[in-house]
N, C-alpha and C. Protein backbone atom coordinates (compact mmCIF):
# COMPACT_ATOMS: atom_id res chain seq x y z
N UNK A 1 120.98 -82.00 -73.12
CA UNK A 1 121.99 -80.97 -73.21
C UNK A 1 122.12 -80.47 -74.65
N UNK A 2 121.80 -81.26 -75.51
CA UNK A 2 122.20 -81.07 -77.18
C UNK A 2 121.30 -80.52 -77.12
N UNK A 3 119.76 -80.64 -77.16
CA UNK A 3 118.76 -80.16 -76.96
C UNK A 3 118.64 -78.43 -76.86
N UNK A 4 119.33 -78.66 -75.52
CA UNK A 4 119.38 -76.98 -75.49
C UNK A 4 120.44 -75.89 -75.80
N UNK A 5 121.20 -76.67 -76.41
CA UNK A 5 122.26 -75.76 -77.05
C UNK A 5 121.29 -75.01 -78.84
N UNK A 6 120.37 -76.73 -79.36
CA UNK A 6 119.67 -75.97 -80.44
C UNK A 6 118.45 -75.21 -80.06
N UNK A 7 118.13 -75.27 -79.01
CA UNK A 7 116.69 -73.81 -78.88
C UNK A 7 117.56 -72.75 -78.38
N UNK A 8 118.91 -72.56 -77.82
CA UNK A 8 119.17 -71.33 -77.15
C UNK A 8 120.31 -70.61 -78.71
N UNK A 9 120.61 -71.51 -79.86
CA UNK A 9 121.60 -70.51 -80.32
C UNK A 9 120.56 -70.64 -81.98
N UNK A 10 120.59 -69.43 -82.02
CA UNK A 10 119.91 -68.93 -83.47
C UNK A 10 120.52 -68.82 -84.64
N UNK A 11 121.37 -69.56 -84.78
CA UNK A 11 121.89 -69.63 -86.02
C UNK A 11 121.76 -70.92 -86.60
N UNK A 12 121.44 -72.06 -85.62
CA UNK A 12 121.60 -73.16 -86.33
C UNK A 12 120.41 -72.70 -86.98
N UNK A 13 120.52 -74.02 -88.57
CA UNK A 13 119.28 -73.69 -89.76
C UNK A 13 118.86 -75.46 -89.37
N UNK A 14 117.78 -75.73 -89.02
CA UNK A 14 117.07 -76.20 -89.35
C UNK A 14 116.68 -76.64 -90.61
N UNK A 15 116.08 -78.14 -91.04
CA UNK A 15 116.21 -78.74 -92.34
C UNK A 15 114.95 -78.96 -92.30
N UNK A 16 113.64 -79.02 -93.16
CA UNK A 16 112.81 -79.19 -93.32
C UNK A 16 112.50 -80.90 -93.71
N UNK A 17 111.70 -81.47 -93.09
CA UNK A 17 112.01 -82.84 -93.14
C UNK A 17 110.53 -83.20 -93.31
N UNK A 18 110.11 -84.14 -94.11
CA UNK A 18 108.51 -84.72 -94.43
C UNK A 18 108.56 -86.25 -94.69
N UNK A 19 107.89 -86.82 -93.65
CA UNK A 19 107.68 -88.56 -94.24
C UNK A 19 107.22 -88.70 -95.21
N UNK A 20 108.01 -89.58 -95.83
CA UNK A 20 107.48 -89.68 -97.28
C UNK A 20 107.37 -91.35 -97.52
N UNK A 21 106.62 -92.08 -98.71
CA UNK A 21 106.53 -93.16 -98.45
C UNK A 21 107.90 -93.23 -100.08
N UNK A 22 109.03 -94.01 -99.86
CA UNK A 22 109.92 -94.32 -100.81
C UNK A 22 110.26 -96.10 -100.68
N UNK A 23 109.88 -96.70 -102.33
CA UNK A 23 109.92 -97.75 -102.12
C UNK A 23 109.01 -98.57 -101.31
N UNK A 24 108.46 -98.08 -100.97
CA UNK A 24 107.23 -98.93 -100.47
C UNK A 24 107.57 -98.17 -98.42
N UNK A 25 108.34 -98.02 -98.25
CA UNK A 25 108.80 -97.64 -96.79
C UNK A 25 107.92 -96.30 -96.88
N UNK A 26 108.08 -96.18 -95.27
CA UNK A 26 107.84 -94.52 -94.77
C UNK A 26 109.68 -94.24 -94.22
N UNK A 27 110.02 -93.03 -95.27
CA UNK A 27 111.14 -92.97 -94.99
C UNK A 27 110.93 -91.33 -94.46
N UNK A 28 111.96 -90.28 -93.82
CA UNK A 28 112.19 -88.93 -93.85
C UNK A 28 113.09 -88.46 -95.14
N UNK A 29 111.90 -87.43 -95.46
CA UNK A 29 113.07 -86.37 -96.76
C UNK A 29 113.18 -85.65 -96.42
N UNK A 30 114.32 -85.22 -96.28
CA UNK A 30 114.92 -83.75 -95.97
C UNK A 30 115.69 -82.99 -96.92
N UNK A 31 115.14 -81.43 -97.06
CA UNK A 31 115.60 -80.26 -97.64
C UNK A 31 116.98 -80.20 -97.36
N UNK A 32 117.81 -80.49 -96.34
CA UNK A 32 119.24 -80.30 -95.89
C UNK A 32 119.36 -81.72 -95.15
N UNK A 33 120.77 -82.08 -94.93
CA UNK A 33 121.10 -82.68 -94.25
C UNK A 33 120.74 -82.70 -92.74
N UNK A 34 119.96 -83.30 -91.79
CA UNK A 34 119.66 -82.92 -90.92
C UNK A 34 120.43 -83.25 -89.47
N UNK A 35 120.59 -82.78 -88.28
CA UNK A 35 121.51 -82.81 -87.32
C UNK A 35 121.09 -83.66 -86.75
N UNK A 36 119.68 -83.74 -86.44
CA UNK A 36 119.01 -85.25 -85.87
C UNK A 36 117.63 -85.61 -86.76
N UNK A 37 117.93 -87.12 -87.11
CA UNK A 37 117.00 -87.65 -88.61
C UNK A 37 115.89 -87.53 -87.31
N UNK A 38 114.49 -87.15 -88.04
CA UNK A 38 113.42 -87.31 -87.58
C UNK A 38 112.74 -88.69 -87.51
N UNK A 39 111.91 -89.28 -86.61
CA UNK A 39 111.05 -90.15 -86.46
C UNK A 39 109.79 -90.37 -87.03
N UNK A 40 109.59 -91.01 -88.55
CA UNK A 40 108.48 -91.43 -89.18
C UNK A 40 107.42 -92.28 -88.12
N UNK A 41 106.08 -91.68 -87.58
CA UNK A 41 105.56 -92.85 -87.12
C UNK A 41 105.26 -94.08 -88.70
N UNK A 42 104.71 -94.91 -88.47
CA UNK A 42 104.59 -95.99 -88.82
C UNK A 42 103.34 -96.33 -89.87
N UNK A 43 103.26 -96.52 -91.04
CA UNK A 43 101.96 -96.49 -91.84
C UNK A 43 102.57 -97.05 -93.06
N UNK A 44 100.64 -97.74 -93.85
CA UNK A 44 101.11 -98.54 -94.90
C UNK A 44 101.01 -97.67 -95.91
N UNK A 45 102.30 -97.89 -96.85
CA UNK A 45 102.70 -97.26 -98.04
C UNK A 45 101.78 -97.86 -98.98
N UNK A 46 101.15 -97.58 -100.64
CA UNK A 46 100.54 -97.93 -101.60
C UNK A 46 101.73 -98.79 -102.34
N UNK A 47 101.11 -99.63 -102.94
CA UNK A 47 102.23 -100.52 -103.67
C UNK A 47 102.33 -99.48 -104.89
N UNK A 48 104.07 -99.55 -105.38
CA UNK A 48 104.20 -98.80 -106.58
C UNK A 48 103.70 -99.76 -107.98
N UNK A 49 103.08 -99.00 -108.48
CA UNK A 49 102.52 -99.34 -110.45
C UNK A 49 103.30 -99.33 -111.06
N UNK A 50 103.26 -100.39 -111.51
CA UNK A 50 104.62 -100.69 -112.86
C UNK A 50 103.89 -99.68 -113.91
N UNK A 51 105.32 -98.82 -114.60
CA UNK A 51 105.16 -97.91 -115.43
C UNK A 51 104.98 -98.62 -116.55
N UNK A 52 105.13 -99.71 -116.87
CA UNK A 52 105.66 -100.57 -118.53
C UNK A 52 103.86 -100.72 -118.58
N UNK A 53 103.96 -100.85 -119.95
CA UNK A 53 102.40 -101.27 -120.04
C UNK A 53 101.76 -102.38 -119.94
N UNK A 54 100.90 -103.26 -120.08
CA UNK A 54 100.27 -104.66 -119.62
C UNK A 54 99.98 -104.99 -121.28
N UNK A 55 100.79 -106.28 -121.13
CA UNK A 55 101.24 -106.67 -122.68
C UNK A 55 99.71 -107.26 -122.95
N UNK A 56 99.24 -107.01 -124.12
CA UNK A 56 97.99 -107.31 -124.68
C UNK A 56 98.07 -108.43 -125.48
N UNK A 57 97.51 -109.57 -125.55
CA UNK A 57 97.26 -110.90 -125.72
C UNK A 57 96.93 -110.90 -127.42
N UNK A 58 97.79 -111.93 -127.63
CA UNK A 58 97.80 -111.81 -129.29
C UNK A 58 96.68 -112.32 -129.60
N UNK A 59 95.66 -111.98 -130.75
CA UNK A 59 95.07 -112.61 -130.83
C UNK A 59 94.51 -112.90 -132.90
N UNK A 60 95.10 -113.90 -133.52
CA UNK A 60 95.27 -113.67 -134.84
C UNK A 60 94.17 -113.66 -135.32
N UNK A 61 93.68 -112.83 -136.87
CA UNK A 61 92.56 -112.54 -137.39
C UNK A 61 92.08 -113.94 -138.05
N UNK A 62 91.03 -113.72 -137.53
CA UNK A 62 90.50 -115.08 -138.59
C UNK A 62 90.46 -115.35 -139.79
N UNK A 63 90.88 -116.52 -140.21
CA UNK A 63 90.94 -117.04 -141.63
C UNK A 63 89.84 -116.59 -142.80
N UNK A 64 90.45 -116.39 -143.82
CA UNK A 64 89.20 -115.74 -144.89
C UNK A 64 89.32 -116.89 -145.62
N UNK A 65 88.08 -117.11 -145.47
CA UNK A 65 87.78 -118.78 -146.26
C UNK A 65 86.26 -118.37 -146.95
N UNK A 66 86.48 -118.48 -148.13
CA UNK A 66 85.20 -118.37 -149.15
C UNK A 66 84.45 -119.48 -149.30
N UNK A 67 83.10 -119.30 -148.43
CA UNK A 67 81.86 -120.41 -148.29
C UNK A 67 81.53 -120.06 -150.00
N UNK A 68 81.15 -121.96 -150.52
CA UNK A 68 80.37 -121.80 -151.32
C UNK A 68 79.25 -122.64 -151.29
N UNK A 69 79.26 -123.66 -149.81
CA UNK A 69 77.87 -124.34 -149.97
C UNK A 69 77.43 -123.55 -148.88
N UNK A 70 76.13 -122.77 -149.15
CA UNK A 70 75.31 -122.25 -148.59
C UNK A 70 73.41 -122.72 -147.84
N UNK A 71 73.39 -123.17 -147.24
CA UNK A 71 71.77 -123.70 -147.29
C UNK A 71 71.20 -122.73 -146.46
N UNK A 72 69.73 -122.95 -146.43
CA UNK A 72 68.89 -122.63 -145.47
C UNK A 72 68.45 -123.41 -144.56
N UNK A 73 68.79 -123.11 -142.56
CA UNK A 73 68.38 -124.25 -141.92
C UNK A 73 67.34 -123.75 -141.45
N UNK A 74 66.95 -124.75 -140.18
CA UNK A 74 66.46 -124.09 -139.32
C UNK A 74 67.07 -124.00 -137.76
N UNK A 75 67.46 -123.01 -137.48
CA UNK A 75 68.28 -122.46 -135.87
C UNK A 75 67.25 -122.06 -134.84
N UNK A 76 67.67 -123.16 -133.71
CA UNK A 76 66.87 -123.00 -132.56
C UNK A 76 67.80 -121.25 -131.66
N UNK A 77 66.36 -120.21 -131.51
CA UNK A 77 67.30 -119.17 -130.76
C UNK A 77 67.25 -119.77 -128.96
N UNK A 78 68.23 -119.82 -128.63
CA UNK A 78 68.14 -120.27 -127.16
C UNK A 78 67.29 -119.34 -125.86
N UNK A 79 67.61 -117.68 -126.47
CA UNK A 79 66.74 -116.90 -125.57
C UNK A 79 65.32 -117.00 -125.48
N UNK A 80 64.66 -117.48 -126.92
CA UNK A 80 63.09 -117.51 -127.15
C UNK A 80 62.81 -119.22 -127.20
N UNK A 81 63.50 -119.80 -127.71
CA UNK A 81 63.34 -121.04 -127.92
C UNK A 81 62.31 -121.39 -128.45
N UNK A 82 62.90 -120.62 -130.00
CA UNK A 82 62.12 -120.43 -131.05
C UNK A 82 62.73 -120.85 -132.23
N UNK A 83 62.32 -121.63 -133.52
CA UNK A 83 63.32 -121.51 -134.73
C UNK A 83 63.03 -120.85 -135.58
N UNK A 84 64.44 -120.40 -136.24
CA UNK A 84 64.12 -119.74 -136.97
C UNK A 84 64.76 -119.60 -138.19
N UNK A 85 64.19 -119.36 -139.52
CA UNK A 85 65.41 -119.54 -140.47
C UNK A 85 66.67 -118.64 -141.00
N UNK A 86 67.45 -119.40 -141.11
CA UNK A 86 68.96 -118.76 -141.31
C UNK A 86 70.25 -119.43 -142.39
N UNK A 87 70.51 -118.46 -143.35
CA UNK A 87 71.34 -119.22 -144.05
C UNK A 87 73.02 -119.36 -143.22
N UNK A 88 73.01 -120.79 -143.61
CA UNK A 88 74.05 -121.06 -143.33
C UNK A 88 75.13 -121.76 -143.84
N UNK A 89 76.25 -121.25 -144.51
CA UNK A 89 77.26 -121.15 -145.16
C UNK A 89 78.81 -121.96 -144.81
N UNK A 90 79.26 -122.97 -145.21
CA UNK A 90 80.19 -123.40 -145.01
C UNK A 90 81.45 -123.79 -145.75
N UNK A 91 83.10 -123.30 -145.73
CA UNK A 91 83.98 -123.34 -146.57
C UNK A 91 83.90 -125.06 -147.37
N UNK A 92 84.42 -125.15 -148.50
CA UNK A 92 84.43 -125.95 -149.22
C UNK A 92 85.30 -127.30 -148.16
N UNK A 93 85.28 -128.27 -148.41
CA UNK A 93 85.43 -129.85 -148.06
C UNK A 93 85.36 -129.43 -146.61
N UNK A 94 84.61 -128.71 -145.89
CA UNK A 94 84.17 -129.04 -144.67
C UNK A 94 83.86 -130.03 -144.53
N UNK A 95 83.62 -130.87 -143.06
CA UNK A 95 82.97 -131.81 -142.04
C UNK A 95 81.03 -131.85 -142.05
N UNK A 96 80.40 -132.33 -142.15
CA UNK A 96 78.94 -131.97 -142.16
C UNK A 96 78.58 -133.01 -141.05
């Protein structure tokens, strides 16, 4: 009966209504208040992206430590498994 009171009288205005996904839901938005809320069928929404940015991992600069015992060894390269020579430099009262 409601039904046909809105197809027979031309004045009611009609609200423009679109499923929309809010909050993670499929909800209806409507341009106006509407006389009867429309029926979203049923579908999965995208999860919302946090706007804040992705905190980047501290990471402190390495120590400036002035080598003064320096030698020449010999370094095995692991890709060729080959040696080869290389100076190699270590801060003062290092471990040997």
């Amino acid at each position: 009966m409601l039904l046909l009171f809105y197809l027979h009288n031309p004045k009611v205005s009609y609200s423009q209504c679109s499923c929309q996904c809010v909050s993670g839901r499929v909800q209806p938005v409507c341009s106006k208040a509407p006389v009867v809320m429309p029926i979203c069928s049923p579908r999965i929404c995208e999860a919302e992206r946090s706007k804040a940015p992705i905190p980047r991992r501290f990471v402190p600069p390495a120590p400036h430590i002035k080598p003064s015992n320096c030698q020449q060894r010999r370094v095995k390269n692991p890709n060729t498994n080959q040696y080869t020579w290389r100076t190699i430099c270590r801060p003062e009262n290092s471990f040997q």
